[in-house]
Protein backbone atom coordinates (compact mmCIF):
# COMPACT_ATOMS: atom_id res chain seq x y z
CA UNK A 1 -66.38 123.19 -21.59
CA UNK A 2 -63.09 122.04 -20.05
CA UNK A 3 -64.62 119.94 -17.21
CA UNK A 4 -66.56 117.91 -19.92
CA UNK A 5 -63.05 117.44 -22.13
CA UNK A 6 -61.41 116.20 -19.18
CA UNK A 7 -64.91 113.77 -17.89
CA UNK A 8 -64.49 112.60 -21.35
CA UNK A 9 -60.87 112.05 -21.22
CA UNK A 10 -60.68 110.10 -17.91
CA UNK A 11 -64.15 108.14 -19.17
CA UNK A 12 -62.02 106.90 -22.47
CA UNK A 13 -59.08 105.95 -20.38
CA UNK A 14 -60.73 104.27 -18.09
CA UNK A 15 -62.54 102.43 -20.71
CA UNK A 16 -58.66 101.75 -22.67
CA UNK A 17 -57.31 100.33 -19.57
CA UNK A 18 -59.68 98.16 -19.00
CA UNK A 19 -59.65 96.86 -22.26
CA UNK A 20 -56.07 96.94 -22.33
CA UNK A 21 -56.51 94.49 -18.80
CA UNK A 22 -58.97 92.04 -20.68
CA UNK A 23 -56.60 91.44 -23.28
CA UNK A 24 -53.76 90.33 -20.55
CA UNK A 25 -55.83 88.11 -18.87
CA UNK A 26 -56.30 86.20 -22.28
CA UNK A 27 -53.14 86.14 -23.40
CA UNK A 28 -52.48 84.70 -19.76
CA UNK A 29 -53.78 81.44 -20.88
CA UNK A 30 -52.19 81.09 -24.12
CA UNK A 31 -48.65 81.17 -21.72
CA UNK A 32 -49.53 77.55 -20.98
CA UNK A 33 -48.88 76.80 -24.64
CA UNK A 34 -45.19 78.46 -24.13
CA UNK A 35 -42.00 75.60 -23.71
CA UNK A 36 -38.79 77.69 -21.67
CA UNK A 37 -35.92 76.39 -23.24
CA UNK A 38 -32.58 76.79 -21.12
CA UNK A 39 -30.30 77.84 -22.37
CA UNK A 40 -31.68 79.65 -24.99
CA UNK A 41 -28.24 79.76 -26.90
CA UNK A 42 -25.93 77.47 -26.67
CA UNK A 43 -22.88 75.72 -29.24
CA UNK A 44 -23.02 72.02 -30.21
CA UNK A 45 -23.02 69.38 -27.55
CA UNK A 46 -24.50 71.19 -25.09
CA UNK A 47 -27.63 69.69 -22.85
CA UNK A 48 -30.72 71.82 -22.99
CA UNK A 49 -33.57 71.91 -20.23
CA UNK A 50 -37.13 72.71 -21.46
CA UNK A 51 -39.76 73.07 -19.05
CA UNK A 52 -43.79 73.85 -19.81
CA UNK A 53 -46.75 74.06 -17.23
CA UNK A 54 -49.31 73.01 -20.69
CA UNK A 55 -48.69 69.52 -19.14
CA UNK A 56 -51.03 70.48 -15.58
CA UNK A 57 -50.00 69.13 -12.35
CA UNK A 58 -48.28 65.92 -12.49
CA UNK A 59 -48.52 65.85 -16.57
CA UNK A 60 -45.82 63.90 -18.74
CA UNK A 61 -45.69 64.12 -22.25
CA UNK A 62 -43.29 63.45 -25.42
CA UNK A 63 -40.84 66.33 -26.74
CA UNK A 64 -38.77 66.66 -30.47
CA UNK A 65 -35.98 68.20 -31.22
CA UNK A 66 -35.57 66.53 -34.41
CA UNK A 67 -35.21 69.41 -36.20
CA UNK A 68 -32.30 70.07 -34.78
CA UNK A 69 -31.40 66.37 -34.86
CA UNK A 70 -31.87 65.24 -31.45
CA UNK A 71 -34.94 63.29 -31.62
CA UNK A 72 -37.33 62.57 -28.86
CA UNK A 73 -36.85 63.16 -25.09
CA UNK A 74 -39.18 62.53 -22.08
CA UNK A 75 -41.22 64.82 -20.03
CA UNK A 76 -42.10 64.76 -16.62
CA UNK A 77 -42.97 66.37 -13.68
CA UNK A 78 -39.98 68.18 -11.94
CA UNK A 79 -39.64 69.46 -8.56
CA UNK A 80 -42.41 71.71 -8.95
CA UNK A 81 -45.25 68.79 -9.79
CA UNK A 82 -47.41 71.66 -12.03
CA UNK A 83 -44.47 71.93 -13.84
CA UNK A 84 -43.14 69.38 -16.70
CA UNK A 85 -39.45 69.06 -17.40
CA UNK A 86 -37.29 67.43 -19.75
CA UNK A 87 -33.62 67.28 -21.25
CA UNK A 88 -31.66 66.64 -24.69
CA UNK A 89 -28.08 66.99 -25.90
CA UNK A 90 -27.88 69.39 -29.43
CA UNK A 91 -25.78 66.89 -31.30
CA UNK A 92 -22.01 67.63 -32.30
CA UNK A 93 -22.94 67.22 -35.50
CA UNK A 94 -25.74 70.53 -35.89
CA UNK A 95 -25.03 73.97 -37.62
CA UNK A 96 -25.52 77.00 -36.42
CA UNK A 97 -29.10 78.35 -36.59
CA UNK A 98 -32.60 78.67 -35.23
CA UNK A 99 -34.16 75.77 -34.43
CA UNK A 100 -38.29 74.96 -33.33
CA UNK A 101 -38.95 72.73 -30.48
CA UNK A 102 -42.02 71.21 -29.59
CA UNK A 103 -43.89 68.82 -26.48
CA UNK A 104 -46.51 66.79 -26.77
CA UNK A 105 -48.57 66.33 -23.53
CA UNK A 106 -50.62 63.53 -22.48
CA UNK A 107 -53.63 65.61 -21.88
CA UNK A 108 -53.17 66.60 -25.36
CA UNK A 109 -51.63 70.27 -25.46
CA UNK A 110 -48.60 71.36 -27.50
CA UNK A 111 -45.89 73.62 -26.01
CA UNK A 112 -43.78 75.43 -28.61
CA UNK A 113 -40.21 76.95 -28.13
CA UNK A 114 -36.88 77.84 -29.74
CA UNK A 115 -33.48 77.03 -29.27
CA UNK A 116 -30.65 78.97 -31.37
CA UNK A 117 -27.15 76.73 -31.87
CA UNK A 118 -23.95 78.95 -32.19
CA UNK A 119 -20.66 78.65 -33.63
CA UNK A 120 -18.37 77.75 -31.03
CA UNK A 121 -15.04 79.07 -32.79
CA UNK A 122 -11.30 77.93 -32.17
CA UNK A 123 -10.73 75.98 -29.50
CA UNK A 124 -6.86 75.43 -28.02
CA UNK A 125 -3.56 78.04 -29.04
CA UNK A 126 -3.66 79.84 -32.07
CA UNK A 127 -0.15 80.47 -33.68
CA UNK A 128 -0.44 84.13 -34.63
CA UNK A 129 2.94 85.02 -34.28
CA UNK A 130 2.48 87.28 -31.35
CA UNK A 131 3.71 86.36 -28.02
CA UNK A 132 1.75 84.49 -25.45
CA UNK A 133 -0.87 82.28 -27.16
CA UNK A 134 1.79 79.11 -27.55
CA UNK A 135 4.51 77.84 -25.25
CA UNK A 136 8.22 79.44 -24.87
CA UNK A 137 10.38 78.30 -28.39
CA UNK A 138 13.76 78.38 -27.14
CA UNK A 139 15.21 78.21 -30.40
CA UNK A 140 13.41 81.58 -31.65
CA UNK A 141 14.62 83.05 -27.66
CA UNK A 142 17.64 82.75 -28.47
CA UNK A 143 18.30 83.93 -31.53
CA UNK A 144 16.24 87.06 -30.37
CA UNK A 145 18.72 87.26 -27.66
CA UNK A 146 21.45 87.39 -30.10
CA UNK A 147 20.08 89.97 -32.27
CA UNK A 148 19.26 92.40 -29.38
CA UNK A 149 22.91 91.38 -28.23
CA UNK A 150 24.40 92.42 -31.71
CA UNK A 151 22.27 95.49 -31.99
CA UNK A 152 23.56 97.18 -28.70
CA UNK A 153 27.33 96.42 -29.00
CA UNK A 154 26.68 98.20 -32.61
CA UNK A 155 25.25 100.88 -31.45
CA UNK A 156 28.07 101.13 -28.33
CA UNK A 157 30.84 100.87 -30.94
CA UNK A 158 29.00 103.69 -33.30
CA UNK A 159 28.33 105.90 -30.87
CA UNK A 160 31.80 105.57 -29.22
CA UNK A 161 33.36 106.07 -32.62
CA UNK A 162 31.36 109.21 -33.29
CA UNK A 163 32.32 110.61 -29.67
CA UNK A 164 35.94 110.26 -30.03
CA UNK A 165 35.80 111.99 -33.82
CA UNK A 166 37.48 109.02 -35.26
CA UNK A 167 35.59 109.37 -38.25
CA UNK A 168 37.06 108.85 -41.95
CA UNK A 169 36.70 111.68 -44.13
């Protein structure tokens, strides 16, 4: 009875992996269809690379971005000749979000992608109030000095006062 259970067994995965390969191999051709978009994050102003093999060998096509307001670039074959690749700048003006990409090949294929545009945060010295994020204020170094200076001939005086029992009292 066991010997059957485990025929069985190795039958069915035998039969799952291979189905499991089939389904690879398909999906393997709908990666034409893909557009790499580098980098895949990046703030306002930044240029963006997208590259797609939908194109074949050779292929040039026409990409948008207008969605994220950059309008149309070119695509064209790039060092690698299957390969088509193209450029555009994410205007200054864009907000932060997702944003769809798409090229348009000559042979007629689409390749689809994503870029997502950040906020780029605070650029330059930030006056906090702690030390270190602005240049030396000699104005405030000074009278830091002088307070320092005040507080330790105080405490000399105090101290020496107490010490010698010259107290009131």
């Amino acid at each position: 009875m066991r010997t059957t259970a485990r025929l069985l067994t190795t039958a069915a995965l035998a039969v799952a992996a291979t189905i499991g390969l089939d389904a690879q191999g398909a999906y393997a051709g709908d990666w034409e269809s893909t557009l790499e978009v580098f980098p895949s994050t990046a703030p306002p102003g930044t240029t963006i690379t997208v590259n797609t093999t939908a194109c074949g060998p050779g292929g040039r096509g026409v990409g948008d971005a207008s969605e994220l307001g950059a309008g149309e670039f070119r695509v064209a074959p790039g060092t690698h000749k299957e390969v088509a690749v193209g450029q555009f700048t994410i205007p200054h003006h864009t907000r932060p979000g997702f944003y769809g990409i798409s090229v348009t090949c000559r042979n007629g294929r689409t390749a689809t992608g994503d870029v997502t545009v950040q906020h780029t945060g605070p650029r330059g010295h930030v006056r906090t109030g702690v030390g270190g994020s602005v240049g030396p204020d000699t104005a405030q170094i000074a009278a830091g000095v002088a307070v320092l200076a005040a507080a330790a001939v105080g405490g000399t005086l105090f101290l020496r006062r107490r010490a010698s029992g010259a107290q009131g009292g």
